[in-house]
C-alpha atoms as a PDB file:
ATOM      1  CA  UNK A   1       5.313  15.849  14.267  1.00  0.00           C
ATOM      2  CA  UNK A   2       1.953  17.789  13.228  1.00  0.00           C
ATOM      3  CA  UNK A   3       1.977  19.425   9.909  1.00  0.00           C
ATOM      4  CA  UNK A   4       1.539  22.809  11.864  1.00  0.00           C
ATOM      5  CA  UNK A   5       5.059  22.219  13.768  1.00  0.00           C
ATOM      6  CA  UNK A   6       6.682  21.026  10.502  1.00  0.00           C
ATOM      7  CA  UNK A   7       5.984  24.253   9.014  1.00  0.00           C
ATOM      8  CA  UNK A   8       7.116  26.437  11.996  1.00  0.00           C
ATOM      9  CA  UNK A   9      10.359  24.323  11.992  1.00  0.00           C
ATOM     10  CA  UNK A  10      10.933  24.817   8.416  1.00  0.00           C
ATOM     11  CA  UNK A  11      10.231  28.881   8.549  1.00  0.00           C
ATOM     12  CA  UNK A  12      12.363  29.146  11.927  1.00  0.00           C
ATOM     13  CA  UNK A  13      15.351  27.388  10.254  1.00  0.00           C
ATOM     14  CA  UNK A  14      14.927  29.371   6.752  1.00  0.00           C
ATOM     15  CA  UNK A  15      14.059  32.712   8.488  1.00  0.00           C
ATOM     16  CA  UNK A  16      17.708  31.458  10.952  1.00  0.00           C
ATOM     17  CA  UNK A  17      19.625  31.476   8.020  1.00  0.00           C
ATOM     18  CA  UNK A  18      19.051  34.658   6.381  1.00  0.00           C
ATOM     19  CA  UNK A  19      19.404  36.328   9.393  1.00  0.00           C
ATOM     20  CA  UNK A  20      15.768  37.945   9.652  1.00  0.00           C
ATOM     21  CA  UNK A  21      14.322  38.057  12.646  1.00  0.00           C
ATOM     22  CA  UNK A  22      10.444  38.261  12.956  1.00  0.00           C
ATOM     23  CA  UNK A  23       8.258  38.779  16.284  1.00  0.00           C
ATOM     24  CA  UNK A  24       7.205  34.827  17.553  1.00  0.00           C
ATOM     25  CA  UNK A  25       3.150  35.304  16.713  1.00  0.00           C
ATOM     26  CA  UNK A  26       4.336  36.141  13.509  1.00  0.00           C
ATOM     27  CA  UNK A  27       5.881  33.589  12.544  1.00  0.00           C
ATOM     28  CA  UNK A  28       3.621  31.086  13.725  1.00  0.00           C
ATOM     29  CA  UNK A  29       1.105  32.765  11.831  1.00  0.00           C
ATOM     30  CA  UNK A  30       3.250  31.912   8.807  1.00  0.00           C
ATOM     31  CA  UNK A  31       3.616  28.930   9.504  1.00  0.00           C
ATOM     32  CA  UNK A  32      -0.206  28.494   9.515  1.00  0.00           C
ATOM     33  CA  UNK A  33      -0.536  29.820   6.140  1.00  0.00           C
ATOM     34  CA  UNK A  34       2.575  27.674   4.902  1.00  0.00           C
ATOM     35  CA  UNK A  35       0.717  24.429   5.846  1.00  0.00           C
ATOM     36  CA  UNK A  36      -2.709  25.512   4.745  1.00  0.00           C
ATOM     37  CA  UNK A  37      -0.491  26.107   1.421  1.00  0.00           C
ATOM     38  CA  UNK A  38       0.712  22.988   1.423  1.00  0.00           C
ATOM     39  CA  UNK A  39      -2.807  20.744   1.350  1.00  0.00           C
ATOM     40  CA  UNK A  40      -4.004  22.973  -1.438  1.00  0.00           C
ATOM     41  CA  UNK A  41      -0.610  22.525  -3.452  1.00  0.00           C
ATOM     42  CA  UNK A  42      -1.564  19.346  -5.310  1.00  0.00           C
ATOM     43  CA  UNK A  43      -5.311  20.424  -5.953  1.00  0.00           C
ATOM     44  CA  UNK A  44      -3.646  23.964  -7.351  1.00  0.00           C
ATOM     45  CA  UNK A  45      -1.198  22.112  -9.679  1.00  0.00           C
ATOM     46  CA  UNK A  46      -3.361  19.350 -10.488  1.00  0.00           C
ATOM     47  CA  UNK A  47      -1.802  16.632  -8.713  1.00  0.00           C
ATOM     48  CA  UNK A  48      -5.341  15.031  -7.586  1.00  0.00           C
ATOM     49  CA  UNK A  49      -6.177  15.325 -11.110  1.00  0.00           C
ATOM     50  CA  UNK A  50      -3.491  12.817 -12.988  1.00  0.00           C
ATOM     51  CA  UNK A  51      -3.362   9.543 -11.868  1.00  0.00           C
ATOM     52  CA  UNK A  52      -0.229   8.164 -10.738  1.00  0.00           C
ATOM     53  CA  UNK A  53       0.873   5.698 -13.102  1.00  0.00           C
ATOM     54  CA  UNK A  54       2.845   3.668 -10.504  1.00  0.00           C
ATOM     55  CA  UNK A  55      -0.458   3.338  -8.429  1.00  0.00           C
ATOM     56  CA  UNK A  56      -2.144   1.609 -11.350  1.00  0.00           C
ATOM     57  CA  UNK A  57       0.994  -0.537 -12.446  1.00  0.00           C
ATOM     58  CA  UNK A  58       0.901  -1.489  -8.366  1.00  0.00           C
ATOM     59  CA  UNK A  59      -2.946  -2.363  -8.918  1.00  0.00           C
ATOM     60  CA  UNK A  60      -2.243  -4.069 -12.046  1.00  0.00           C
ATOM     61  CA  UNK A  61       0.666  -6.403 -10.227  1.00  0.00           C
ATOM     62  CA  UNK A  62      -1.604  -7.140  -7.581  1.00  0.00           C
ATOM     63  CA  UNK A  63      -4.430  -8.449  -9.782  1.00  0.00           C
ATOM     64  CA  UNK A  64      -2.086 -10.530 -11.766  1.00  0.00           C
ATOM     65  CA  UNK A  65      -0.916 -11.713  -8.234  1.00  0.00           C
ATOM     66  CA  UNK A  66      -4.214 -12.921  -7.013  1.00  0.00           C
ATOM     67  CA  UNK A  67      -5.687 -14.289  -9.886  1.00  0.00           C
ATOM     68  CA  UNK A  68      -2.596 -16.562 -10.407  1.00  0.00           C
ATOM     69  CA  UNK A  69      -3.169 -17.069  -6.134  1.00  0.00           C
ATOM     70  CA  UNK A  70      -6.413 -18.294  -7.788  1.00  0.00           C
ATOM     71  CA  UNK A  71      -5.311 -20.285 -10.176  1.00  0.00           C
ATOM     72  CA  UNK A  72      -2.774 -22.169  -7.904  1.00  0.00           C
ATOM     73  CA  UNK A  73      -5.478 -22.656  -5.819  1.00  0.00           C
ATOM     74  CA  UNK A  74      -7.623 -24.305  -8.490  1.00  0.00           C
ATOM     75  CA  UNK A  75      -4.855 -26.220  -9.738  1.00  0.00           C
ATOM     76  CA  UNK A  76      -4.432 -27.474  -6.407  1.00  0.00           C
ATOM     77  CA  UNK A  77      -8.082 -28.718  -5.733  1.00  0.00           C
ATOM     78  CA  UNK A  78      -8.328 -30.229  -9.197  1.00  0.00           C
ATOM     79  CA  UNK A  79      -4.703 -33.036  -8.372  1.00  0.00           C
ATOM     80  CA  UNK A  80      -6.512 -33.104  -5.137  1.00  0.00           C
ATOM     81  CA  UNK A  81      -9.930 -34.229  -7.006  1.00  0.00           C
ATOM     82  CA  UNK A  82      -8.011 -36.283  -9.454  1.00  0.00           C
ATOM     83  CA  UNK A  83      -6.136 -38.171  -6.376  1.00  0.00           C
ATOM     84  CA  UNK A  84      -9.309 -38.315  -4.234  1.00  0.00           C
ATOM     85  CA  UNK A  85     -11.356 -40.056  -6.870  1.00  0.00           C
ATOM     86  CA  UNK A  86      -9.007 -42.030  -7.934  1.00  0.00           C
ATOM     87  CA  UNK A  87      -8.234 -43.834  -4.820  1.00  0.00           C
ATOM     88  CA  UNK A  88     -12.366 -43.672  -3.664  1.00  0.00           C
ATOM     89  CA  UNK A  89     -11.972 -40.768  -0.752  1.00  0.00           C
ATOM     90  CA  UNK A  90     -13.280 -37.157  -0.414  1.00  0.00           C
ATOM     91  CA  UNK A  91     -10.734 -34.517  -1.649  1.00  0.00           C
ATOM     92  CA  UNK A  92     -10.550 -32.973   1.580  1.00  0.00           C
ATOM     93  CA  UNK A  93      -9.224 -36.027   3.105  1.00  0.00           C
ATOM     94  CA  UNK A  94      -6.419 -35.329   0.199  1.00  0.00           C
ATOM     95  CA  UNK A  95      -3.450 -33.069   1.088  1.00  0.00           C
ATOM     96  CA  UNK A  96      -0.226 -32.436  -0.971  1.00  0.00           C
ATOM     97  CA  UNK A  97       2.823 -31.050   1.113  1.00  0.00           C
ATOM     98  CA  UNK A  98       6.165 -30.113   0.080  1.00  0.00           C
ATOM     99  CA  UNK A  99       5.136 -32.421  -3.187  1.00  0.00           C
ATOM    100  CA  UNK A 100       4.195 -35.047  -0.806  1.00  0.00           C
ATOM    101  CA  UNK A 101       0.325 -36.712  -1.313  1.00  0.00           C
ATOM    102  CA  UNK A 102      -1.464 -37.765   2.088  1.00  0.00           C
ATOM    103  CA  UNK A 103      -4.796 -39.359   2.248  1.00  0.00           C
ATOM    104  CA  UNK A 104      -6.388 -39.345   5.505  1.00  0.00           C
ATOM    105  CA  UNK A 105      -7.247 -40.996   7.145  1.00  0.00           C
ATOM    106  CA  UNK A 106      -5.568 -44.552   6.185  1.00  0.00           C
END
């Protein structure tokens, strides 16, 4: 559904119940001015102007959720290192799974 024929539905259905009855072009050309109304709302009432405070909490989570990604991931590759050199092989011949250690290739 286009913004346009939103509108129109909108205005048919409120124009429906109160019974007032307004030549098609009309009320298309309502319509037209309802939607145009509609994009400028949030500039008008300063919407684009205050930050949402859940978008920044959302941005916040997913920093904290990649830099402990991160961390994992450097936690990971320093057992690996520890395992690797402790047993004389690469670390990428190390692999932990499902707290399981495999060395390849022995």
């Amino acid at each position: 559904m286009s913004r346009k024929s939103y509108w129109l539905a909108c205005l048919e259905e409120i124009l429906g119940e109160h019974k007032v009855e307004l030549d098609p072009a009309v009320v298309c050309a309502i319509a037209d001015d309802l939607a145009g109304c509609a994009e400028m709302e949030s500039e008008a009432l300063g919407y684009t102007n205050i930050p949402n405070p859940l978008d920044a909490r959302i941005r916040e989570l997913e920093d904290d959720r990649e830099r402990e990604q991160k961390e994992a991931a450097d936690r990971e590759w320093l057992l690996r290192s520890n395992i690797a050199r402790r047993v004389g092989v690469d670390p990428i011949d190390v692999a932990i799974h499902n707290g399981r250690v495999e060395i390849w290739p022995i």
